[in-house]
C-alpha atoms as a PDB file:
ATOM      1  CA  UNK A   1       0.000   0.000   0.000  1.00  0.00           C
ATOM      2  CA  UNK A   2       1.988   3.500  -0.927  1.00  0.00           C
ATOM      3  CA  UNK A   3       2.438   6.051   1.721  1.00  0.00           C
ATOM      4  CA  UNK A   4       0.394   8.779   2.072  1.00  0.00           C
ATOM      5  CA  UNK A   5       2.342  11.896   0.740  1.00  0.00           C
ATOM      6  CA  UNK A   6      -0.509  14.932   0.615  1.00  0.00           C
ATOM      7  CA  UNK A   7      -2.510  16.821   3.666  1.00  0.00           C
ATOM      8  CA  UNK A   8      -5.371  18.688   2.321  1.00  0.00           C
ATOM      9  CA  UNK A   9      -6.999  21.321   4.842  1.00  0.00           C
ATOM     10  CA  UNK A  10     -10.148  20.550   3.379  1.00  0.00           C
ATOM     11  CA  UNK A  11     -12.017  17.575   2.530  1.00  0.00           C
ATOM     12  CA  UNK A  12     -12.574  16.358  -0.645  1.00  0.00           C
ATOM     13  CA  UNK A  13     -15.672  17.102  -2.666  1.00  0.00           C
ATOM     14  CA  UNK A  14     -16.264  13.340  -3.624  1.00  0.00           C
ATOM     15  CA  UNK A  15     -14.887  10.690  -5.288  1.00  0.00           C
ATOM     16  CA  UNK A  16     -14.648   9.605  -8.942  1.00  0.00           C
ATOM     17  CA  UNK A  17     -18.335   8.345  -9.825  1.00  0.00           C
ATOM     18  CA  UNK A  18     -19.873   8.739  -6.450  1.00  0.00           C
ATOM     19  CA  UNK A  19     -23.611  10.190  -6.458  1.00  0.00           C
ATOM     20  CA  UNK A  20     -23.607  13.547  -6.463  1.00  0.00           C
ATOM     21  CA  UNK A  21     -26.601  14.742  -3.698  1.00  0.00           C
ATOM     22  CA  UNK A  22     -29.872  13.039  -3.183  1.00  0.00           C
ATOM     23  CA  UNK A  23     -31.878  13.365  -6.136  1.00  0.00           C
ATOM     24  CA  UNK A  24     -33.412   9.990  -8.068  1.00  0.00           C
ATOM     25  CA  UNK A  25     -30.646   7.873 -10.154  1.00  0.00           C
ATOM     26  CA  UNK A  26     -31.723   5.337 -12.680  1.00  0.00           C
ATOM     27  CA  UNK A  27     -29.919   2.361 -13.229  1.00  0.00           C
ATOM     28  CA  UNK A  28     -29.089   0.219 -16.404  1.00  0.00           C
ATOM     29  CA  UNK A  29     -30.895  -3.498 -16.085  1.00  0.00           C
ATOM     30  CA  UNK A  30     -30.796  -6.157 -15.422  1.00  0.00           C
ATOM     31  CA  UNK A  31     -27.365  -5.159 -13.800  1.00  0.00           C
ATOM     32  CA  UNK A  32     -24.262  -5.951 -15.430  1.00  0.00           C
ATOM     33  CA  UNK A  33     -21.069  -7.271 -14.346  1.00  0.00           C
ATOM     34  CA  UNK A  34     -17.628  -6.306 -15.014  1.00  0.00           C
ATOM     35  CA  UNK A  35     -15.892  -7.705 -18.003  1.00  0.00           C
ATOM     36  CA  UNK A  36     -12.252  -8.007 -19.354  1.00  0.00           C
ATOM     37  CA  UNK A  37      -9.874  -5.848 -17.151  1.00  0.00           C
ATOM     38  CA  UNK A  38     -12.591  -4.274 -14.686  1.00  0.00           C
ATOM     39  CA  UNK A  39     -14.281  -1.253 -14.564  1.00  0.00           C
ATOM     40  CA  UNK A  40     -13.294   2.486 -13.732  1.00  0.00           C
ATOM     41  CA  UNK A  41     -15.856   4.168 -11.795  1.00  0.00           C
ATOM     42  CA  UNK A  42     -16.529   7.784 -13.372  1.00  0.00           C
ATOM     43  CA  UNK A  43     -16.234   6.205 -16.573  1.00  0.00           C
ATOM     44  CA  UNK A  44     -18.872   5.180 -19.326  1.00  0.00           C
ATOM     45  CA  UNK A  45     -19.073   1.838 -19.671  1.00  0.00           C
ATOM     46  CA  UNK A  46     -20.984  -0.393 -23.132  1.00  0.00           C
ATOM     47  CA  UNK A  47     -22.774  -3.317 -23.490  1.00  0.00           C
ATOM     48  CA  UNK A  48     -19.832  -6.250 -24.324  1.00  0.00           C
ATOM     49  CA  UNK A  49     -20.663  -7.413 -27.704  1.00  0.00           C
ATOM     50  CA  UNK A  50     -18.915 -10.732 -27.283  1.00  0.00           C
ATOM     51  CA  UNK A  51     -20.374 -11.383 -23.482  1.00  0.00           C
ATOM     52  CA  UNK A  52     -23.816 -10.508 -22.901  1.00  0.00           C
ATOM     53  CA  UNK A  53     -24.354  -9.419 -19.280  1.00  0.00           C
ATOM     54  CA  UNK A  54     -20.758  -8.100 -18.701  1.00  0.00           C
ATOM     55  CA  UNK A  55     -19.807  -4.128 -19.628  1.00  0.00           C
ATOM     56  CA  UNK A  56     -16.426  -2.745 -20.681  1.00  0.00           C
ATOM     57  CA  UNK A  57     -14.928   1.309 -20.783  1.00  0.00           C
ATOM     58  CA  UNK A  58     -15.042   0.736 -24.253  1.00  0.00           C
ATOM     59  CA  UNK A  59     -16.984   0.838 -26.921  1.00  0.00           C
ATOM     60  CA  UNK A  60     -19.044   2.147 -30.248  1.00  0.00           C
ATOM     61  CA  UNK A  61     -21.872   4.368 -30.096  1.00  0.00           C
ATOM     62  CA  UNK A  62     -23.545   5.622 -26.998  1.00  0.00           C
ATOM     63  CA  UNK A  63     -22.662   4.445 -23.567  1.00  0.00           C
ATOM     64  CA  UNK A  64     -24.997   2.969 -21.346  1.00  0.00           C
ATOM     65  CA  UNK A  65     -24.116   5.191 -18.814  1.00  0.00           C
ATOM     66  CA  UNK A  66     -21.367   6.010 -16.046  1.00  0.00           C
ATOM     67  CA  UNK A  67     -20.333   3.592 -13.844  1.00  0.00           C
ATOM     68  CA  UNK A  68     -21.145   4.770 -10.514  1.00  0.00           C
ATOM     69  CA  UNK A  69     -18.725   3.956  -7.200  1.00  0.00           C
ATOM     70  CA  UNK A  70     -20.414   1.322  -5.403  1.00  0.00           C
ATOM     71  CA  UNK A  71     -17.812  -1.347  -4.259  1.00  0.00           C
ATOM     72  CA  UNK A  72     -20.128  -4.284  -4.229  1.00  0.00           C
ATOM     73  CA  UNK A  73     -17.230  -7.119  -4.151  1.00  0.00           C
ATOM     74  CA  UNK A  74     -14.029  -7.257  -2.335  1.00  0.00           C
ATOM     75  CA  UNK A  75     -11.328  -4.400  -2.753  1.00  0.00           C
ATOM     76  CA  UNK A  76      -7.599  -6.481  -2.958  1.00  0.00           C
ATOM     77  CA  UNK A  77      -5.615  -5.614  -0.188  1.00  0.00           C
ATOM     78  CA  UNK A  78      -2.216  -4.494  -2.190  1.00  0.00           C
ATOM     79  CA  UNK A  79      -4.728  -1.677  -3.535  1.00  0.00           C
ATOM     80  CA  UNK A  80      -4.000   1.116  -1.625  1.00  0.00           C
ATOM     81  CA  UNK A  81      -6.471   3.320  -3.518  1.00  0.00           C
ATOM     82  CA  UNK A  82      -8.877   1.914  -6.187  1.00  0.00           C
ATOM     83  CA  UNK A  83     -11.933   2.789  -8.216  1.00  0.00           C
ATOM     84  CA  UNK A  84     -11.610  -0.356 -10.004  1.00  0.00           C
ATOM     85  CA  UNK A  85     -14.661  -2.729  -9.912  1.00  0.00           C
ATOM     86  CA  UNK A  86     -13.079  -6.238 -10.857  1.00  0.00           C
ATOM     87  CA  UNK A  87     -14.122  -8.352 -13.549  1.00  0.00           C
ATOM     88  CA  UNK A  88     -17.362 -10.486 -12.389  1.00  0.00           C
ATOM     89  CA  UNK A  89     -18.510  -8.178  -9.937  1.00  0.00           C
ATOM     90  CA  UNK A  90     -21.849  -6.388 -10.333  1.00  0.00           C
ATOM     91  CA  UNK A  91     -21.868  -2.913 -11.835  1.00  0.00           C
ATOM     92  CA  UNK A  92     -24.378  -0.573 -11.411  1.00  0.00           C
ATOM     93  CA  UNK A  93     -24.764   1.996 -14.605  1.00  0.00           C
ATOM     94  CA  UNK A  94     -26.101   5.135 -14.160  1.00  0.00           C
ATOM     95  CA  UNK A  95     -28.445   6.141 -16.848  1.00  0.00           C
ATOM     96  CA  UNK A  96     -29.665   9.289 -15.496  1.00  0.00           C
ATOM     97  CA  UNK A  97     -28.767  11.006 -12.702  1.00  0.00           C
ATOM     98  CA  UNK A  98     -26.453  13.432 -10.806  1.00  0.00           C
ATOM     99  CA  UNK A  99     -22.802  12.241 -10.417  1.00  0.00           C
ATOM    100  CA  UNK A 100     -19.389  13.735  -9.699  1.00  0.00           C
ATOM    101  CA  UNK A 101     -16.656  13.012 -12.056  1.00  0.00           C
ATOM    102  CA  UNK A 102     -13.166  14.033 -12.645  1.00  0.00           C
ATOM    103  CA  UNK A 103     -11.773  15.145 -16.479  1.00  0.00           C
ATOM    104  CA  UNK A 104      -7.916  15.437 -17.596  1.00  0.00           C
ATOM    105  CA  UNK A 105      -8.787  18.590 -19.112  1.00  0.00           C
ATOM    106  CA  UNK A 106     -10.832  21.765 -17.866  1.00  0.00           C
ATOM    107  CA  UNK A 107     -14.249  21.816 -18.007  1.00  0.00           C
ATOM    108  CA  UNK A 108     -16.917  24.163 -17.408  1.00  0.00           C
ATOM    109  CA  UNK A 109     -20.222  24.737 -16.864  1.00  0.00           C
ATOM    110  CA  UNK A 110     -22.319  23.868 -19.263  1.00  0.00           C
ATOM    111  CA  UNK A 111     -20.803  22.159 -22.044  1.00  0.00           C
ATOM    112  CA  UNK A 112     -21.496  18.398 -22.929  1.00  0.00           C
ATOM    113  CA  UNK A 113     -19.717  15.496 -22.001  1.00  0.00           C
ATOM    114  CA  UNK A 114     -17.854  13.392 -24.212  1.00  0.00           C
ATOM    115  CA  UNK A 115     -16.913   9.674 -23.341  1.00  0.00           C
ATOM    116  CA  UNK A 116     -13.304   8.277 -24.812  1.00  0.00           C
ATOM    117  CA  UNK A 117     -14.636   5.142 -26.956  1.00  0.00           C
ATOM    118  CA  UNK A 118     -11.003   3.500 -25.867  1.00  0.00           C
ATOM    119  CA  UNK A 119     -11.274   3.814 -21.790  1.00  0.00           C
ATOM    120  CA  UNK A 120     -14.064   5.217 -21.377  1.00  0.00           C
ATOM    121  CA  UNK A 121     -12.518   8.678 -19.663  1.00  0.00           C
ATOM    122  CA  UNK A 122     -14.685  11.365 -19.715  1.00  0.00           C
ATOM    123  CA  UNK A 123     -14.267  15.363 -21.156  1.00  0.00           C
ATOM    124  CA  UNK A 124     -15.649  18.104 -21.481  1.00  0.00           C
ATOM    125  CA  UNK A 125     -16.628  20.443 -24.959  1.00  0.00           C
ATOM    126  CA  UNK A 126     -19.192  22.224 -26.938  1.00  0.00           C
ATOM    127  CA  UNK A 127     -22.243  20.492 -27.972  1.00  0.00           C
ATOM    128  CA  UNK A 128     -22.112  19.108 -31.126  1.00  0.00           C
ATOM    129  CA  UNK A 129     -18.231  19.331 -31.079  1.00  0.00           C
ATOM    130  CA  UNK A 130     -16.258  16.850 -32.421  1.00  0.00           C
ATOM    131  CA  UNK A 131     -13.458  15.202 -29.644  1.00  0.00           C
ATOM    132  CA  UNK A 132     -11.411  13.102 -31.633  1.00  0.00           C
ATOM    133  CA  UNK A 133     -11.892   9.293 -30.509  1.00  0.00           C
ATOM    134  CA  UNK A 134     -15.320  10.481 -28.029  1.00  0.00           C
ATOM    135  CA  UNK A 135     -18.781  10.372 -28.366  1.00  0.00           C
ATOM    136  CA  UNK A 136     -21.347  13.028 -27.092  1.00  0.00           C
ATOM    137  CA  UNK A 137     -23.346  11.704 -24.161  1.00  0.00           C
ATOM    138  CA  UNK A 138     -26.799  13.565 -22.936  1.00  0.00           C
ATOM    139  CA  UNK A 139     -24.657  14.405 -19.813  1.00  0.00           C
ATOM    140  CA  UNK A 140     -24.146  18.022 -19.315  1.00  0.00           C
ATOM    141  CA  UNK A 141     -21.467  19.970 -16.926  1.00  0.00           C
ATOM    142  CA  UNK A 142     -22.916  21.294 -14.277  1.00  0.00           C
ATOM    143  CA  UNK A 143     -19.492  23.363 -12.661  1.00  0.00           C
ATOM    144  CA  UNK A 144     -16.631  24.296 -14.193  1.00  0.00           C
ATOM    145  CA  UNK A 145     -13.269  22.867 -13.026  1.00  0.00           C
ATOM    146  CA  UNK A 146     -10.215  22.385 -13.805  1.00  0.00           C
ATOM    147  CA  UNK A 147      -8.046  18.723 -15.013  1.00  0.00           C
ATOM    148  CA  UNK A 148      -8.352  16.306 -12.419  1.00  0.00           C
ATOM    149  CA  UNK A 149     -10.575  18.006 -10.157  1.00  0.00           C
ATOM    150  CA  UNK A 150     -14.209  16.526  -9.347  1.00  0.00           C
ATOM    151  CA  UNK A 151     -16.671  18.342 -10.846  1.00  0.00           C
ATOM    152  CA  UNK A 152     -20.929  17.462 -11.132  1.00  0.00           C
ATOM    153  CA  UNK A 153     -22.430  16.419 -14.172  1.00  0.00           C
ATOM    154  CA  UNK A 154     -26.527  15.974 -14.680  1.00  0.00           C
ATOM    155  CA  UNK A 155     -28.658  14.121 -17.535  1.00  0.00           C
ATOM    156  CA  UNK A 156     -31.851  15.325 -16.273  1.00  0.00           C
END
């Protein structure tokens, strides 16, 4: 487990692909599990093609929806800090909903949100821009922020 080498004064606004607040959330079903690799909460995540009932980061088309941080199976113990659901585990999508996310670029309020059809990663632009290698989701940005920060993004 790696030592912890930062003090923050404040606490952190979330985590990658926790809830954000208490509003509704709807799910993707009948839930999926985790296929080849895992998944990265905070990411999208698609149907896989070859495994019905399991979901990758990756994909064609539109996601599903965002995986949301809900550790539903057992964490390793040489993780020291993970946001990886492993493979076979349950995952639950978020459709719609409220969620906080991080970027690796800026992002602000009110621009669309793009999902990386490679790793599912998630950005931030214009709607109806083109990101090379993305696809526009219906998510929206709901606070600007800058790379690697969380920020709250809304589909409803």
């Amino acid at each position: 487990m790696p030592f912890q080498k930062v003090v923050n004064l404040y606490p952190a606004p979330g985590i990658n692909g926790q809830q954000a607040g208490l509003g509704s959330v709807a799910y993707a079903l009948p839930v999926p599990v985790a296929g080849e690799g895992g998944i990265v909460t905070g990411h999208a995540c698609w149907d896989d093609p070859e495994n019905p009932g399991r979901v990758l980061n990756k994909g064609t088309g539109a996601p599903l929806g965002i995986a949301l941080r809900v550790q539903t199976g057992i964490i390793p113990c040489n993780e020291g800090d993970t946001v990886t659901i492993l493979e076979g585990h349950s995952v639950a999508v978020v459709a719609k909903g409220d969620l906080l996310v991080t970027s690796e670029a800026e992002v602000t309020a009110g621009q669309k949100i793009f999902a990386s059809l490679t790793d599912g990663s998630l950005s931030g632009a214009a709607a109806g821009a083109t990101v090379d290698g993305s696809v526009e989701t219906g998510w929206t940005v709901r606070e600007s922020a800058a790379a690697g920060e969380i920020f709250h993004i809304s589909n409803w």
